[in-house]
Protein backbone atom coordinates (compact mmCIF):
# COMPACT_ATOMS: atom_id res chain seq x y z
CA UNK A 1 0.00 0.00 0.00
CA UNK A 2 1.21 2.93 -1.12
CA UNK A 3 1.58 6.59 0.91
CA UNK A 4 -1.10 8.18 -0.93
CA UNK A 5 -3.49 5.52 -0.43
CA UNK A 6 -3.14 5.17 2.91
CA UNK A 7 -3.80 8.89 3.25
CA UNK A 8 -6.82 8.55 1.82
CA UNK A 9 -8.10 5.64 3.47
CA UNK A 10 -7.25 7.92 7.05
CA UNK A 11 -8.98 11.04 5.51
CA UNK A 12 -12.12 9.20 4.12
CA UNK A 13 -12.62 7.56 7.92
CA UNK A 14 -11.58 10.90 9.21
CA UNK A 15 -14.49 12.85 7.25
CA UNK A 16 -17.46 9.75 8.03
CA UNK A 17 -15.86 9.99 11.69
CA UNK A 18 -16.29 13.50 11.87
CA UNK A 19 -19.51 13.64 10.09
CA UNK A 20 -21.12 11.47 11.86
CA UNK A 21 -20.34 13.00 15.35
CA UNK A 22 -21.60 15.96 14.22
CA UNK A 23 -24.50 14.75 13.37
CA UNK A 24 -25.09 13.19 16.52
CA UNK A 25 -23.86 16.00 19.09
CA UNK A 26 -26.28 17.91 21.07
CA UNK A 27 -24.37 20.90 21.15
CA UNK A 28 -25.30 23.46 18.48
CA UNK A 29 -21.73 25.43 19.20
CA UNK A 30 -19.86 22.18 19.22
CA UNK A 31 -21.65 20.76 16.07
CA UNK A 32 -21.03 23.93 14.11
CA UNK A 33 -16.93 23.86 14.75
CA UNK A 34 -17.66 20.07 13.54
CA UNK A 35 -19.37 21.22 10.33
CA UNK A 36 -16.67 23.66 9.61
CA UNK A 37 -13.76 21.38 10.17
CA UNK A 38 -15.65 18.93 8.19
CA UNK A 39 -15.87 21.25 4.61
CA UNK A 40 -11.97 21.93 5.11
CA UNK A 41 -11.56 17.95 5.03
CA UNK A 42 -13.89 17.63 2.29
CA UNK A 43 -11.69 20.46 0.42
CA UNK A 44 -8.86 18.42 1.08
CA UNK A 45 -10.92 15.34 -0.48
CA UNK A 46 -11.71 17.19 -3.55
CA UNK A 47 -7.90 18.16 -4.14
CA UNK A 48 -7.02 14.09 -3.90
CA UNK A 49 -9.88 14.21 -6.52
CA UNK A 50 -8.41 16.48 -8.84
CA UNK A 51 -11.10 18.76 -8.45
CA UNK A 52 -9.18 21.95 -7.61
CA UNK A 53 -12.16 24.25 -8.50
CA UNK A 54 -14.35 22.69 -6.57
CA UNK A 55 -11.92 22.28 -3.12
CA UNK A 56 -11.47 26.24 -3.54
CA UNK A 57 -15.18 27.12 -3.32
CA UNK A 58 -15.41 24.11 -0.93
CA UNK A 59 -13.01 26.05 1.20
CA UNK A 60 -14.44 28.86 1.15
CA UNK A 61 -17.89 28.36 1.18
CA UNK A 62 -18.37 25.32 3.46
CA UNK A 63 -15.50 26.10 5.66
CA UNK A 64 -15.50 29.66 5.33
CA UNK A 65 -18.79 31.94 5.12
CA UNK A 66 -20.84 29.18 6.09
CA UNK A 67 -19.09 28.70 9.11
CA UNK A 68 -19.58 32.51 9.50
CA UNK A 69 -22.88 32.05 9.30
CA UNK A 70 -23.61 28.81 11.72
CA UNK A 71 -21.30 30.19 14.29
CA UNK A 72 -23.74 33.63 14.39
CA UNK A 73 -26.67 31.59 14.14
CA UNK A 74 -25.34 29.35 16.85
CA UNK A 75 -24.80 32.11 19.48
CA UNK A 76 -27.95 33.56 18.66
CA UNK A 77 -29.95 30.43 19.57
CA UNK A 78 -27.66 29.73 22.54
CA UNK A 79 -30.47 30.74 25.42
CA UNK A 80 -33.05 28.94 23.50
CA UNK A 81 -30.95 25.91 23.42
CA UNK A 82 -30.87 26.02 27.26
CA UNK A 83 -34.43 25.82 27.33
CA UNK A 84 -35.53 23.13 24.79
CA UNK A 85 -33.54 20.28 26.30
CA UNK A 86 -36.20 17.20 24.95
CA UNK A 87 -34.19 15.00 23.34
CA UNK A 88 -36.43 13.58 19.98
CA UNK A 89 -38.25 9.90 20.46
CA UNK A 90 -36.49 6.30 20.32
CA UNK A 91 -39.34 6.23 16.91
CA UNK A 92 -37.70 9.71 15.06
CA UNK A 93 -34.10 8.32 15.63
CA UNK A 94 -35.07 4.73 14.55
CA UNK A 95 -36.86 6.67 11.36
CA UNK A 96 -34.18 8.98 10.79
CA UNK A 97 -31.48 6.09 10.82
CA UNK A 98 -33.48 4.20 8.57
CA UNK A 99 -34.06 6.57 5.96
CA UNK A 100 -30.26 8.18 5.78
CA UNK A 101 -29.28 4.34 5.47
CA UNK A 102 -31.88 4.14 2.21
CA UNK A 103 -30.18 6.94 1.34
CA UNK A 104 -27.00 5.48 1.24
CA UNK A 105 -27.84 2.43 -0.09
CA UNK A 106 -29.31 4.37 -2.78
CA UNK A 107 -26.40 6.83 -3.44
CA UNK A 108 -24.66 3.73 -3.09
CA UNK A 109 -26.32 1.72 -6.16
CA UNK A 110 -26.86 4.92 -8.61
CA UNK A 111 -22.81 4.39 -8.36
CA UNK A 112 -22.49 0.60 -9.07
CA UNK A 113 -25.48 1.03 -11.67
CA UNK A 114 -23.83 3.61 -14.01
CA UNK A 115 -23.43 2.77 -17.20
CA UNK A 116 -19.72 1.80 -18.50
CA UNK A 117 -18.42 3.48 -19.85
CA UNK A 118 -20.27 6.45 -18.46
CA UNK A 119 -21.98 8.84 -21.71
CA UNK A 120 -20.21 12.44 -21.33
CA UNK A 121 -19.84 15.35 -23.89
CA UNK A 122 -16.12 15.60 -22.39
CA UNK A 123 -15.28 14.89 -26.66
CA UNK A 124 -17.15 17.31 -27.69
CA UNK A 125 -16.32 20.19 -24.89
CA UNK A 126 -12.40 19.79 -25.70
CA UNK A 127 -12.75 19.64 -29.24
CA UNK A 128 -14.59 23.03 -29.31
CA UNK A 129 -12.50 24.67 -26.33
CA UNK A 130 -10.39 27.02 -28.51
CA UNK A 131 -13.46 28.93 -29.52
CA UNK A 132 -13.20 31.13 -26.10
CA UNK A 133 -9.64 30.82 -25.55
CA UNK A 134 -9.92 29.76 -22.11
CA UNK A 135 -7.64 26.37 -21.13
CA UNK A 136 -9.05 26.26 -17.76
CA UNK A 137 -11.90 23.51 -18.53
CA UNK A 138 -14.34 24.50 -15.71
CA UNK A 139 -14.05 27.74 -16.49
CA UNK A 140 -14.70 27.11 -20.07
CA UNK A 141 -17.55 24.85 -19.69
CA UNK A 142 -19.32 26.92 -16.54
CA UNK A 143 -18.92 30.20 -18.82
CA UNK A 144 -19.83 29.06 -22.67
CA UNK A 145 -21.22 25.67 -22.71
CA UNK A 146 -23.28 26.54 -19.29
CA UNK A 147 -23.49 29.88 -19.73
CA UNK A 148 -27.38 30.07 -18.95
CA UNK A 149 -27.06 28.03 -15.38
CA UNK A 150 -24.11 30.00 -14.31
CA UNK A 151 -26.14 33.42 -15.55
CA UNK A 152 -28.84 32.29 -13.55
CA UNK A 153 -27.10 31.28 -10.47
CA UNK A 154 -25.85 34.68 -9.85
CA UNK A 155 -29.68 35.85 -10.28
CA UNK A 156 -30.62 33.65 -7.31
CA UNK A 157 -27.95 35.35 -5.41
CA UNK A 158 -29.94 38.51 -6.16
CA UNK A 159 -32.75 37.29 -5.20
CA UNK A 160 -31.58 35.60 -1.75
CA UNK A 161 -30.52 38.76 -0.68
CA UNK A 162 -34.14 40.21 -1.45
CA UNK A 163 -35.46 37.55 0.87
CA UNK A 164 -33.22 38.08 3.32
CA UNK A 165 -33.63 41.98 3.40
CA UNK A 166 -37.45 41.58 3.58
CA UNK A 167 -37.24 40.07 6.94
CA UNK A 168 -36.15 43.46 8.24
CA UNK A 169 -38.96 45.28 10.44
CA UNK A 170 -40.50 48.31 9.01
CA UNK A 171 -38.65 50.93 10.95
CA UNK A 172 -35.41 49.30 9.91
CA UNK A 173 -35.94 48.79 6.33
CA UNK A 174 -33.00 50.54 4.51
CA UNK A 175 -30.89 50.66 7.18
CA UNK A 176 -27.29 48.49 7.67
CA UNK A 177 -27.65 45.07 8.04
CA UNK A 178 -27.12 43.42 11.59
CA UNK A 179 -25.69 44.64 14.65
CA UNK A 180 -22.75 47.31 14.81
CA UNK A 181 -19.54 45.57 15.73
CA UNK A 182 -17.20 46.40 18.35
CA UNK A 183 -13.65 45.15 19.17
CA UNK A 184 -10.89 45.50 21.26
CA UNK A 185 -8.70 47.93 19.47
CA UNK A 186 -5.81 46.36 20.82
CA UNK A 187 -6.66 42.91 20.46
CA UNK A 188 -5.87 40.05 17.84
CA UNK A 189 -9.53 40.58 16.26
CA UNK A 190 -8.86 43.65 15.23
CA UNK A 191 -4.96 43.18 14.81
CA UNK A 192 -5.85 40.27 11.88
CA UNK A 193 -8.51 42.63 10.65
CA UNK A 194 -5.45 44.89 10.13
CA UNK A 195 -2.84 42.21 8.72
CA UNK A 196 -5.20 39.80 6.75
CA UNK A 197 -6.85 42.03 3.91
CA UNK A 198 -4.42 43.50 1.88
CA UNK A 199 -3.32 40.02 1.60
CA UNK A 200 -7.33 38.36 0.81
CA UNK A 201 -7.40 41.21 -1.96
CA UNK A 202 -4.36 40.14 -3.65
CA UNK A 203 -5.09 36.69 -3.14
CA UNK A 204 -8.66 37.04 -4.36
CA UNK A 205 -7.67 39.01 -7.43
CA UNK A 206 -5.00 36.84 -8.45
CA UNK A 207 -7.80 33.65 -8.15
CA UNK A 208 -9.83 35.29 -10.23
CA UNK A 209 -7.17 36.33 -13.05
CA UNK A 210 -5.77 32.99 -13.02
CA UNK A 211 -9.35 30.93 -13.59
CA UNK A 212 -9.07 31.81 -17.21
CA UNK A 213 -6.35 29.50 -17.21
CA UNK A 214 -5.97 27.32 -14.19
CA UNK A 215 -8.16 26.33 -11.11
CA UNK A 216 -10.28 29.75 -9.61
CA UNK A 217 -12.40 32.21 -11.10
CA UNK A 218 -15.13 34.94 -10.31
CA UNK A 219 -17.06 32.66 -7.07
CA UNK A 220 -13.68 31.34 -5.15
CA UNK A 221 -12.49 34.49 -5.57
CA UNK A 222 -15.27 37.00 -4.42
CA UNK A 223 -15.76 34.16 -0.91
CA UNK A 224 -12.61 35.08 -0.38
CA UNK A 225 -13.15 39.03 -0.84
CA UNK A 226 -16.51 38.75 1.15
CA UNK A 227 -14.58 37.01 4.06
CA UNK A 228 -11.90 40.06 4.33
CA UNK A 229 -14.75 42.63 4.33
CA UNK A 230 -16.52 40.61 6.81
CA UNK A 231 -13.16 40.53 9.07
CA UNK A 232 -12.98 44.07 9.03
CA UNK A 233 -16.64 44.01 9.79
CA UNK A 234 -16.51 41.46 12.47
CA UNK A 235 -13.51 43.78 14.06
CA UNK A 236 -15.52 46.86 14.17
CA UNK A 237 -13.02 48.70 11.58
CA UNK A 238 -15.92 49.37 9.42
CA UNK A 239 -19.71 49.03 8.82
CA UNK A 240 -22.51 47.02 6.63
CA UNK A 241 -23.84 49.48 3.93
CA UNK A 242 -27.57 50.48 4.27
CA UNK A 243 -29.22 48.62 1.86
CA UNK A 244 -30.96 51.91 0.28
CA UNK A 245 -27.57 53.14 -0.91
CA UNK A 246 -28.29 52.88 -5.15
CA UNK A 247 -23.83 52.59 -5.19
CA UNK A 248 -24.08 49.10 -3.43
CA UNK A 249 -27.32 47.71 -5.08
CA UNK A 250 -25.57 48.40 -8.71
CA UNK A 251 -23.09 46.68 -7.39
CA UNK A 252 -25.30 43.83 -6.50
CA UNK A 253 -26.87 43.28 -10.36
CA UNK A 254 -23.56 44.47 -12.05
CA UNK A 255 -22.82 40.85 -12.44
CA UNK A 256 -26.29 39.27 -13.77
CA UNK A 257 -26.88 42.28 -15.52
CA UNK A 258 -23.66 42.67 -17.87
CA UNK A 259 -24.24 38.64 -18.21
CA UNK A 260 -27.55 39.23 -19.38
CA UNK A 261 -26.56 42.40 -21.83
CA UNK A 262 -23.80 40.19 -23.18
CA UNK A 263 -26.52 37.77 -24.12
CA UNK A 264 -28.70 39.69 -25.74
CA UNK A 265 -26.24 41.07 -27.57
CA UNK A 266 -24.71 37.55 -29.09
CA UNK A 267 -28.70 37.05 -29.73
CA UNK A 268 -28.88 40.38 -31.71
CA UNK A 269 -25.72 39.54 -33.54
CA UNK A 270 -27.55 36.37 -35.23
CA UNK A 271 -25.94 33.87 -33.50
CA UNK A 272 -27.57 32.65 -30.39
CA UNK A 273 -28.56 33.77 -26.54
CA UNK A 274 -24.90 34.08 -24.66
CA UNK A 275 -23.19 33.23 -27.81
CA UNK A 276 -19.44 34.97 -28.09
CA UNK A 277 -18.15 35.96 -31.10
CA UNK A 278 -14.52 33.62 -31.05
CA UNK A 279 -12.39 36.94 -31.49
CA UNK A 280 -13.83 38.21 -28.74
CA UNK A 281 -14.98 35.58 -26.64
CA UNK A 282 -12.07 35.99 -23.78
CA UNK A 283 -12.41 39.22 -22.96
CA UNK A 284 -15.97 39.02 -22.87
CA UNK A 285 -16.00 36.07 -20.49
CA UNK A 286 -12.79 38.15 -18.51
CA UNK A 287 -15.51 41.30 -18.29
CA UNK A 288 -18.43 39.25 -16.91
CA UNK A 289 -15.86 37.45 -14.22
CA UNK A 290 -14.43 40.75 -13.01
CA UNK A 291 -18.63 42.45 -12.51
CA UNK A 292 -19.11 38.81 -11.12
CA UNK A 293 -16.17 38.81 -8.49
CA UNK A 294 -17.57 42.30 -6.79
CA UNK A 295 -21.65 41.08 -7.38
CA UNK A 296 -20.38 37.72 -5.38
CA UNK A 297 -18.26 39.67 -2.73
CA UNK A 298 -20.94 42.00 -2.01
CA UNK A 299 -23.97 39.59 -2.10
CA UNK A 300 -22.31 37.25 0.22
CA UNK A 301 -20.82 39.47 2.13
CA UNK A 302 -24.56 41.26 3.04
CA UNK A 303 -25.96 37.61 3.34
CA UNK A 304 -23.87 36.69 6.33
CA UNK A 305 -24.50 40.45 7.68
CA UNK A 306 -28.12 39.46 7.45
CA UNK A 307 -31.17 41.54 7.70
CA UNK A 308 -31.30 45.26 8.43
CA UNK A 309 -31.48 45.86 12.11
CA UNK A 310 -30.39 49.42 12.25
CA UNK A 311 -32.06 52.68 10.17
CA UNK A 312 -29.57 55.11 8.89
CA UNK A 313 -28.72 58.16 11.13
């Protein structure tokens, strides 16, 4: 048995270990750090898959913003977890065992059922990659040959953070999202909120320069954008926009919306709906991903922050 192999025997009984205790734990605090390490080791699963792309936005979404998100959630719900202390019925746990164990089993024989060798268009995709100049093949495929799901994606974004801004209560509709943050100005909070950004931007920029042509692009990179700002945040160094401000919410459709206008214009040019013409197909697809990267930033970013709480002054 090779190294590598017995790596990945360790991580895959690591990641069922881990996943199942957190499952089972009682503690809301204690299963949250457990769902958090449990994306990073998933990343780490995806890189042993070759999947790059996907352990980046595994990373960042899984054990990044959404462990923003559970951890506030968490404390928030920490007095009413005090109170409701009944444990669920020797029936619901039987039931619930039961049907994740279907579940398995059919997970399980979807796998062992496929069809081999499995059909795929992977033929077709690489023999028609030159036409947007992009090597990086989930870039390629998520921005030409799936142009339309990853369009619309970025439109449910939009509209999550519509939702999530309609829970605010009347007096504090257009204010700034959740609480104002405070910090120790001396402590390491506010010391990392400091140190960490100017390195996140670079880092986040870079990602999405480089997905044209290796593994990143517009979403890894604006996670990793939205989880500097929310640092800062988080520290107290700065504040959530109100929501009324007309700068941040054309920041918000920038993305969808230059998506959409580039489709409408390959439709106009006789070709098709989000159809690039090959000459200019790369910078086209460069131009959405760089409105995409600050859309993703800011949505996410004001999706953790939550609803508005506080009207402007």
């Amino acid at each position: 048995m090779s190294v590598a192999t017995a790596f990945e025997i360790v991580l895959a009984a690591v990641v069922l270990g881990l996943g199942i205790w957190t499952t089972a734990v009682r503690e809301t605090y204690s299963a949250t750090v457990g769902f958090v390490a449990y994306g990073l080791l998933v990343a780490l699963v995806w890189v042993r898959l070759d999947a790059v792309d996907v352990a980046l936005t595994e990373a960042a979404i899984g054990g990044g913003l959404g462990g923003v998100l559970l951890l506030g959630a968490a404390a928030r719900l920490r007095n009413t977890e005090l109170v409701l202390t009944e444990a669920p019925g020797k029936a619901t746990q039987v039931a619930a065992a039961v049907l994740a164990a279907l579940t398995g089993a059919a997970l399980a024989g979807a796998v062992l059922l496929l069809p081999d060798p499995a059909p795929t268009l992977a033929p077709t995709v690489v023999e028609h990659a030159w036409a947007t100049g992009m090597t990086n093949p989930v870039t390629n495929v998520l921005m030409a040959f799936r142009a339309m799901d990853t369009m619309l994606e970025k439109v449910v974004l939009l509209l999550a953070i519509v939702g999530v801004w309609s829970l605010a209560t009347d007096g504090a509709w257009g204010g700034h999202p959740g609480p104002r943050h405070r910090a120790d100005p001396h402590g390491v909070l506010v010391f990392l909120a400091r140190l960490l950004p100017p390195v996140g931007i670079v880092v986040g920029i870079y990602i999405l320069w480089t997905g044209a042509n290796h593994p990143g692009g517009a979403f890894q990179g604006g996670a990793i954008l939205a989880s500097m700002w929310l640092l800062t945040i988080m520290a107290g160094l700065t504040d959530t926009p109100p929501v009324s401000s007309r700068r941040w919410r054309l920041v918000l459709v920038a993305g969808p919306g230059l998506f959409l206008v580039v489709g409408l214009a390959g439709l106009w040019l006789g070709a098709a709906f989000l159809a690039y013409p090959p000459a200019q197909a790369k910078p086209l697809i460069l131009g959405i991903e760089v409105a995409m990267i600050l859309t993703i930033a800011v949505t996410l970013g004001l999706l953790i922050a939550g609803a508005p709480e506080r009207s402007v002054k």
